[in-house]
PDB file of N, CA and C in Angstrom:
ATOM      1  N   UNK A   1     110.654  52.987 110.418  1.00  0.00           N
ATOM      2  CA  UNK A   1     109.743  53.934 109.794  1.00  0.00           C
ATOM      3  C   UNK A   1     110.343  54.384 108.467  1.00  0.00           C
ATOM      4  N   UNK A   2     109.332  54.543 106.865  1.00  0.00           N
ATOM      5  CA  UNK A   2     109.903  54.737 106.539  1.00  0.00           C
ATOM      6  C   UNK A   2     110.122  56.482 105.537  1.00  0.00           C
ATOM      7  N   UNK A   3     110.780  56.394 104.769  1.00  0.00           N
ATOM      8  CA  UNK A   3     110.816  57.951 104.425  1.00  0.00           C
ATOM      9  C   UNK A   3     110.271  57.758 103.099  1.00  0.00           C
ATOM     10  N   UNK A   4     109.385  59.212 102.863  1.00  0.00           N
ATOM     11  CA  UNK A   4     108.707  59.378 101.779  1.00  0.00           C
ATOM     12  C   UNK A   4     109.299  59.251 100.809  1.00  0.00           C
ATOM     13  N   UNK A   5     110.691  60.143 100.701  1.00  0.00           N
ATOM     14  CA  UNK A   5     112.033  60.243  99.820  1.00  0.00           C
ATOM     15  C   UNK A   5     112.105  58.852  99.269  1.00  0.00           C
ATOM     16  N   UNK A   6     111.834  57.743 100.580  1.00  0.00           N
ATOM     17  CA  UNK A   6     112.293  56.413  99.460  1.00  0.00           C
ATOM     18  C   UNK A   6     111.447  55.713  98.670  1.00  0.00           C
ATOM     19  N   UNK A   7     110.514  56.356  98.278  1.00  0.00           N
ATOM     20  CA  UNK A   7     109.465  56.003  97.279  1.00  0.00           C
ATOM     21  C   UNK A   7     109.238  57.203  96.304  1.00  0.00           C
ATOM     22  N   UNK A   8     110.849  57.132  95.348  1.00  0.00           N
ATOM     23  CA  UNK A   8     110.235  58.590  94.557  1.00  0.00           C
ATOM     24  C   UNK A   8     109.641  58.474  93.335  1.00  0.00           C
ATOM     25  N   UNK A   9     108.497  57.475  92.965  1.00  0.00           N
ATOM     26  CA  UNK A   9     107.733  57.871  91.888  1.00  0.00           C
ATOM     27  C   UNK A   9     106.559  58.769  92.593  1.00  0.00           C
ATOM     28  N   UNK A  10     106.720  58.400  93.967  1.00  0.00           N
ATOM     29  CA  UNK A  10     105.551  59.073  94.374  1.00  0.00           C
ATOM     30  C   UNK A  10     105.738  60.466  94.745  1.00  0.00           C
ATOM     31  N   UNK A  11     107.178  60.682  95.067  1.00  0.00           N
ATOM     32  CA  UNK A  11     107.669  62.004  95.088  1.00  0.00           C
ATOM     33  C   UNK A  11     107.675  62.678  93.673  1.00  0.00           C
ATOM     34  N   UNK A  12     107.665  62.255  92.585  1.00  0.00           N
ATOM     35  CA  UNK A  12     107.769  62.517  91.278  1.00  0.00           C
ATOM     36  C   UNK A  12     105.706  63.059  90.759  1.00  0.00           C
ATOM     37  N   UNK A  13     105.717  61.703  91.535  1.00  0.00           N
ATOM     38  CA  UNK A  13     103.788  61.944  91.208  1.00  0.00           C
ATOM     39  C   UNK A  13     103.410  63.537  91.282  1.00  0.00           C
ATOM     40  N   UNK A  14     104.044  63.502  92.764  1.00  0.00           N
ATOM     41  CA  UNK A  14     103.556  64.385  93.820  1.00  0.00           C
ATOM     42  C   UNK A  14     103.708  66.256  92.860  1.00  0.00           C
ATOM     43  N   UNK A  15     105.040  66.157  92.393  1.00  0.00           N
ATOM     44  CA  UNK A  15     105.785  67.421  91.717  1.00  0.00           C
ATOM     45  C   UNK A  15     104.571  67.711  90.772  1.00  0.00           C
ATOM     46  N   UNK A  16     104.826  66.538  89.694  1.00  0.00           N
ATOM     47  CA  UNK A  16     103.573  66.740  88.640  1.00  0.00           C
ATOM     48  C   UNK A  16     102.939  66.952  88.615  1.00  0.00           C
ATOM     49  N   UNK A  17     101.673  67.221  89.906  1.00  0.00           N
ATOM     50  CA  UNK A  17     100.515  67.115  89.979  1.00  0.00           C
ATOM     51  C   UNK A  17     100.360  68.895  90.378  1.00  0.00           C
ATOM     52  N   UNK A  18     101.193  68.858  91.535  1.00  0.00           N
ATOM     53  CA  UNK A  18     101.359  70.446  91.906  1.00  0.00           C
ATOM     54  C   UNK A  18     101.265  71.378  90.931  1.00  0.00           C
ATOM     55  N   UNK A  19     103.032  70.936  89.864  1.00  0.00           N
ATOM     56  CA  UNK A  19     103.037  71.770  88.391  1.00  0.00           C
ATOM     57  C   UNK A  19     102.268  71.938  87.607  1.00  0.00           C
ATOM     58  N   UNK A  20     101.239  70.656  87.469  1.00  0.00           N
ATOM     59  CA  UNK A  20     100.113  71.056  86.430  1.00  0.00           C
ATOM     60  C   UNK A  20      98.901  71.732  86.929  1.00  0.00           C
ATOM     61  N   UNK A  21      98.874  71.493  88.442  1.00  0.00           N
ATOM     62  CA  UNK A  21      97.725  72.760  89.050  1.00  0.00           C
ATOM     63  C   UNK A  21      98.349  74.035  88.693  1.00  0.00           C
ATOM     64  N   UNK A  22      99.450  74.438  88.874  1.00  0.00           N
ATOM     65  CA  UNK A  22      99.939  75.691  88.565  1.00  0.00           C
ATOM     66  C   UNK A  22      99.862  76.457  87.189  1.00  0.00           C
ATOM     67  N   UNK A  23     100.443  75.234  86.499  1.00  0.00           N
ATOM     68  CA  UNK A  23     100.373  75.861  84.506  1.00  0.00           C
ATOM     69  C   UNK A  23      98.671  76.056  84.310  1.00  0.00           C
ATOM     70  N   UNK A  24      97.848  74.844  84.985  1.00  0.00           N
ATOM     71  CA  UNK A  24      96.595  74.796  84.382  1.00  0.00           C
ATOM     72  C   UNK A  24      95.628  75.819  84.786  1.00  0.00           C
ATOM     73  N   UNK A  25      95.635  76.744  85.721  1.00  0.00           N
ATOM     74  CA  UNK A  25      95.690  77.450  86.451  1.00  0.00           C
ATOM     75  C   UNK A  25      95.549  78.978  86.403  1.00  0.00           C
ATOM     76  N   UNK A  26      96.500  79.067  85.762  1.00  0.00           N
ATOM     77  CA  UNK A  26      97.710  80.518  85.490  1.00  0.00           C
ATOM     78  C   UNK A  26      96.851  81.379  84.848  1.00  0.00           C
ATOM     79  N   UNK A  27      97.114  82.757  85.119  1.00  0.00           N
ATOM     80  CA  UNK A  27      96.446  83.315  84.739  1.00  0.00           C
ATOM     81  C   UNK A  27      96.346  83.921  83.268  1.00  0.00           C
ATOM     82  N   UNK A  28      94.978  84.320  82.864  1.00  0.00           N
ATOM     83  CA  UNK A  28      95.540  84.871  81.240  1.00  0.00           C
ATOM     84  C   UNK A  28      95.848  86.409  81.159  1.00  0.00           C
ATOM     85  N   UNK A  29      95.810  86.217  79.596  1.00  0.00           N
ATOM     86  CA  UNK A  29      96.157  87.741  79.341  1.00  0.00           C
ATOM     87  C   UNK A  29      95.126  88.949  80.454  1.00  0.00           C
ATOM     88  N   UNK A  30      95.950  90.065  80.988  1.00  0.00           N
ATOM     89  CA  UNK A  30      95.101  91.169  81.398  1.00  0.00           C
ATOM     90  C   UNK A  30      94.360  92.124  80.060  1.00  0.00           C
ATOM     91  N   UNK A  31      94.652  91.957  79.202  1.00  0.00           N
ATOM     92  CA  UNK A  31      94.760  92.621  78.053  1.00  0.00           C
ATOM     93  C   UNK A  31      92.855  92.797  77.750  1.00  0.00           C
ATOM     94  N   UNK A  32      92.912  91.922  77.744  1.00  0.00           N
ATOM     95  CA  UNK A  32      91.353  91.323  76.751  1.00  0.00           C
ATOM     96  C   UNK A  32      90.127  91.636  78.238  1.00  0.00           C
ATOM     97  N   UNK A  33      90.332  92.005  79.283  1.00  0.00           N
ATOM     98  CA  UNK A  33      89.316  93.190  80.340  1.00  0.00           C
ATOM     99  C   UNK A  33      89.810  94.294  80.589  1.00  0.00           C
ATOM    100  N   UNK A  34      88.369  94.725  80.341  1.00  0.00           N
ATOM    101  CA  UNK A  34      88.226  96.033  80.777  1.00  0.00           C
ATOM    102  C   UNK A  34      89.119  96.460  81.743  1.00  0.00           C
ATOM    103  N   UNK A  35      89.567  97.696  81.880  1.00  0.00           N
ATOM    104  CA  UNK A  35      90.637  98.255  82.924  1.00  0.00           C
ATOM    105  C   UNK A  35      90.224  98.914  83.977  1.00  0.00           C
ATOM    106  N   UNK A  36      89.249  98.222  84.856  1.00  0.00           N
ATOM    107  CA  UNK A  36      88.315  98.997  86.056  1.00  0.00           C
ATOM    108  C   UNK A  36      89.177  99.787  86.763  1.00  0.00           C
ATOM    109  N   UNK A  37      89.238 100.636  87.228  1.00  0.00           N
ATOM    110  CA  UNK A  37      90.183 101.827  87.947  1.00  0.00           C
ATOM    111  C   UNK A  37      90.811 102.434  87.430  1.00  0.00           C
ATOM    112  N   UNK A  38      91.101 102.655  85.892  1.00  0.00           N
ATOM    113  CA  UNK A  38      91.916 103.305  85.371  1.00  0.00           C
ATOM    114  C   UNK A  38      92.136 104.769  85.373  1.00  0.00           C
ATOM    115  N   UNK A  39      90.641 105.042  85.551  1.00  0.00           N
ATOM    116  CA  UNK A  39      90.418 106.657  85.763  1.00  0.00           C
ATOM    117  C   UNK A  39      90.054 107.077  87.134  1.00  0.00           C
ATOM    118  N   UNK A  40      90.638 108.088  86.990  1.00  0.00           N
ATOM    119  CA  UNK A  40      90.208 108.816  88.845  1.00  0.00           C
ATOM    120  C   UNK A  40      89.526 110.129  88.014  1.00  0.00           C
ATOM    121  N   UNK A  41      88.645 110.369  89.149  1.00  0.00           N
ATOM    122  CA  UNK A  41      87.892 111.660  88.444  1.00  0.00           C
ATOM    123  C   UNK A  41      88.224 112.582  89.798  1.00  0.00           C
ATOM    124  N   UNK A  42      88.745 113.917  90.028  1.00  0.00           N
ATOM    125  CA  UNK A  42      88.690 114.826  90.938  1.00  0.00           C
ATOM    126  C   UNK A  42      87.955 115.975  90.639  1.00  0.00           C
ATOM    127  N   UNK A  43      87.979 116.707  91.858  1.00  0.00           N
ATOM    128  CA  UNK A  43      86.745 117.721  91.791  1.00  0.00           C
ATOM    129  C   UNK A  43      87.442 118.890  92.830  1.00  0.00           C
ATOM    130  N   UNK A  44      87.903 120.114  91.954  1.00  0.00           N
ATOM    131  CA  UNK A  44      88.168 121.404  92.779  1.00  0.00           C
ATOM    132  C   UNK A  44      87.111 122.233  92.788  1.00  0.00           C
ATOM    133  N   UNK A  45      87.326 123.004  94.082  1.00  0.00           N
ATOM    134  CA  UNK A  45      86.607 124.298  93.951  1.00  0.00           C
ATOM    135  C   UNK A  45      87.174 125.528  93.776  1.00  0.00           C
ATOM    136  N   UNK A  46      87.207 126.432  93.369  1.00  0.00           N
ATOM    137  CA  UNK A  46      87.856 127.287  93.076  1.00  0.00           C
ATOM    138  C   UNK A  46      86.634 128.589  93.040  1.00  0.00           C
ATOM    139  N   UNK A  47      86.612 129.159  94.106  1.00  0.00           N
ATOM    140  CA  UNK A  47      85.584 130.303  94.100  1.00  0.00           C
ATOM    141  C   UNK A  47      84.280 129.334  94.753  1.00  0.00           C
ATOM    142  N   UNK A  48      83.287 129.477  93.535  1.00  0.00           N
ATOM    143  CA  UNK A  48      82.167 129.171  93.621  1.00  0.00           C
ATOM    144  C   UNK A  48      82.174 128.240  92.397  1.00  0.00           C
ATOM    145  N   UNK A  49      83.536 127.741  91.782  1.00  0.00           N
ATOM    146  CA  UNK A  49      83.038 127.699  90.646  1.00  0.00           C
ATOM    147  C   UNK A  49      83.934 126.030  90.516  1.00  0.00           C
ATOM    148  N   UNK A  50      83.311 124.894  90.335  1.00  0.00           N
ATOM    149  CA  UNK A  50      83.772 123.483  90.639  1.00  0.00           C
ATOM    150  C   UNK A  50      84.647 122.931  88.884  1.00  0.00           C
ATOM    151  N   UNK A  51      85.530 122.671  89.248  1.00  0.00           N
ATOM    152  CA  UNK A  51      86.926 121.712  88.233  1.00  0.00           C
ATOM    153  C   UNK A  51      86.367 120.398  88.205  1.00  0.00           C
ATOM    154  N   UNK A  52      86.226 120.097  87.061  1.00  0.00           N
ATOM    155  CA  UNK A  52      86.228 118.355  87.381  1.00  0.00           C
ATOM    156  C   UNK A  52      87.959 118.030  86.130  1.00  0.00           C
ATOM    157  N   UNK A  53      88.340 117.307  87.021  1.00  0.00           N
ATOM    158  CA  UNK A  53      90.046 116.878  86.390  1.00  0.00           C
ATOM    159  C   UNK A  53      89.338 114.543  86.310  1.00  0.00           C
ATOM    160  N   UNK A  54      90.180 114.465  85.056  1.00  0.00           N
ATOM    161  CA  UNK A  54      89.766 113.328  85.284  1.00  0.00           C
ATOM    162  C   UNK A  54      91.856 112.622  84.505  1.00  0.00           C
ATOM    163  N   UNK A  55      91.821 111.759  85.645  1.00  0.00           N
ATOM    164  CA  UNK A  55      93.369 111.374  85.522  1.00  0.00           C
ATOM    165  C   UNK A  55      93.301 109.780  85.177  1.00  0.00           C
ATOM    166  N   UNK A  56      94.382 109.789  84.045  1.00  0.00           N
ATOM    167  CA  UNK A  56      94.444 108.075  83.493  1.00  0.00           C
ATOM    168  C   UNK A  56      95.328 107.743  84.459  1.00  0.00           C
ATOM    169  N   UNK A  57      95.242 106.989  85.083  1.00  0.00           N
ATOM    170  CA  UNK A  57      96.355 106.386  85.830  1.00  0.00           C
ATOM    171  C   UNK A  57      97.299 105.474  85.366  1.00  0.00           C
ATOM    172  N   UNK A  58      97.220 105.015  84.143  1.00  0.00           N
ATOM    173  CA  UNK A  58      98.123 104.048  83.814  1.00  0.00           C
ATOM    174  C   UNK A  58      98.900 105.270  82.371  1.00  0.00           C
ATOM    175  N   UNK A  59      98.439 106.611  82.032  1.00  0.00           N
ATOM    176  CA  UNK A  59      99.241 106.915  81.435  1.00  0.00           C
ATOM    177  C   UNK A  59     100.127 107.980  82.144  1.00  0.00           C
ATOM    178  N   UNK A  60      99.138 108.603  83.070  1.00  0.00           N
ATOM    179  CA  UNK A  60      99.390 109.728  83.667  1.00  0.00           C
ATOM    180  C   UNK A  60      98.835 111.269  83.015  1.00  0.00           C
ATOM    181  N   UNK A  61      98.038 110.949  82.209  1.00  0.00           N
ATOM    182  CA  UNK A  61      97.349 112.384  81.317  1.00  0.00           C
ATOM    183  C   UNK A  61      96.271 112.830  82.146  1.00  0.00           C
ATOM    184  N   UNK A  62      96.819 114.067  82.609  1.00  0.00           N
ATOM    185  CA  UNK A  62      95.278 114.816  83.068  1.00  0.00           C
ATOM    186  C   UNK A  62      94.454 115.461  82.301  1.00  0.00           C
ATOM    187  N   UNK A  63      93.019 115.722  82.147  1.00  0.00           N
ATOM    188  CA  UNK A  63      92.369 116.356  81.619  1.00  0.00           C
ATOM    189  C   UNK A  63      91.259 117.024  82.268  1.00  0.00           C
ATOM    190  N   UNK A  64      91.315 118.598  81.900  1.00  0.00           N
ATOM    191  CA  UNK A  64      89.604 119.165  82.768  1.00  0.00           C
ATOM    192  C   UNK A  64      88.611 118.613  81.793  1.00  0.00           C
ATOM    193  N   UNK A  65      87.522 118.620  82.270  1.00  0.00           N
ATOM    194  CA  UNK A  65      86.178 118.301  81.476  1.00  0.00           C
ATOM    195  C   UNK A  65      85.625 119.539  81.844  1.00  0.00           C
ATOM    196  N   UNK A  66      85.336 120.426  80.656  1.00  0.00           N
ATOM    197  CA  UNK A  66      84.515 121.688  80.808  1.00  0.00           C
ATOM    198  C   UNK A  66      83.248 121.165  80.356  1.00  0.00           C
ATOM    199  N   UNK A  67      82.649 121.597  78.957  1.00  0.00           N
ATOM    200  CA  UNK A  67      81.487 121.006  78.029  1.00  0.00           C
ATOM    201  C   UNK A  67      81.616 119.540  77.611  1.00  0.00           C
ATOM    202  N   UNK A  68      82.804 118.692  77.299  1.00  0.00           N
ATOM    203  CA  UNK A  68      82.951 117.274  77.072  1.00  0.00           C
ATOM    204  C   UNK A  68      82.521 116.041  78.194  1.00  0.00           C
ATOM    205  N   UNK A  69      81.713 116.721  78.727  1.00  0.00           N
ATOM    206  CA  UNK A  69      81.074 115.531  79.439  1.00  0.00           C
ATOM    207  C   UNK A  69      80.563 114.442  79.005  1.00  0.00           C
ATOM    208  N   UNK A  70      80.452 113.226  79.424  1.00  0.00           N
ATOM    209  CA  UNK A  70      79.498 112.307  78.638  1.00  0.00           C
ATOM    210  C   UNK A  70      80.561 111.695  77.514  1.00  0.00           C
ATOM    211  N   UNK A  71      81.696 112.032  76.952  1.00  0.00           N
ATOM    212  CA  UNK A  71      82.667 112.018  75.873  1.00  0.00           C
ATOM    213  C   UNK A  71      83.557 110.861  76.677  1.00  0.00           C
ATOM    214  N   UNK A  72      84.000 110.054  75.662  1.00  0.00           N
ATOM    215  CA  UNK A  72      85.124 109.062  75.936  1.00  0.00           C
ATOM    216  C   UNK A  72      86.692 109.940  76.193  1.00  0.00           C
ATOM    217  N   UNK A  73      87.290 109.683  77.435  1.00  0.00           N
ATOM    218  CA  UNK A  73      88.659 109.998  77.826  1.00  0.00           C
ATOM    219  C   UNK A  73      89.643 110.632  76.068  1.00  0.00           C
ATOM    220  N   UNK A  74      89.926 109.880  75.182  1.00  0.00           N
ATOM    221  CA  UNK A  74      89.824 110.291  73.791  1.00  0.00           C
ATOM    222  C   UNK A  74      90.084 111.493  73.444  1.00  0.00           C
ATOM    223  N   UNK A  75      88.713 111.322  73.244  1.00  0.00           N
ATOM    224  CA  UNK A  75      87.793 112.643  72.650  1.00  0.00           C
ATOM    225  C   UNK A  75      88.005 113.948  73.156  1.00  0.00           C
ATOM    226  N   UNK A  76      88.041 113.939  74.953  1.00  0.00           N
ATOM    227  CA  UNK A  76      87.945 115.201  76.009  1.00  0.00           C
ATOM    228  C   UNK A  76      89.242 116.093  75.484  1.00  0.00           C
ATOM    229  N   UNK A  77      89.098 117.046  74.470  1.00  0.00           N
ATOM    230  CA  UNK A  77      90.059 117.905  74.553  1.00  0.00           C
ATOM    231  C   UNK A  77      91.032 118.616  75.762  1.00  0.00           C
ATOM    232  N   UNK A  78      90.273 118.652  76.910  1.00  0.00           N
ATOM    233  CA  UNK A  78      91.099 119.425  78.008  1.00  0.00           C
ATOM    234  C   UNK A  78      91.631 121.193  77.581  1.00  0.00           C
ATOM    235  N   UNK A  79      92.164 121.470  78.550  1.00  0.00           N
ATOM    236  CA  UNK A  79      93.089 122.404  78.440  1.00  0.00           C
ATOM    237  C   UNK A  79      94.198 122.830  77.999  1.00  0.00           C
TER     238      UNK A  79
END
């Protein structure tokens, strides 16, 4: 019987074919989409009277949204 090992162009084939599924494959830049989850929006109550906090998660900046609703993360002055 014999061993695969002793036929190594085909063991050679075999590498190449794997490696170029892998390179060809690979993933691209994250850069160039949108960053779905980036923001968490929370919601306190305090009295009667409701907080909305909205948190970047990839910078770590919190901000309340009083009147800046509707406003790009940016823009939202906060507190």
């Amino acid at each position: 019987m014999k061993s695969m090992f002793e036929k190594p162009a085909l063991v050679l084939l075999g590498i190449a074919i794997v490696l170029a599924f892998l390179v060809l494959t690979g993933a691209d830049a994250i850069d160039d989409r949108p960053q779905v989850g980036r923001y968490r929006l929370t919601a306190v109550v305090r009295g009667n009277f409701p907080d909305l906090f909205i948190i970047d998660t990839a910078t770590g900046a919190v901000k309340w949204v009083g009147n800046d609703e509707g406003k790009p993360f940016d823009q939202i002055k906060g507190r």
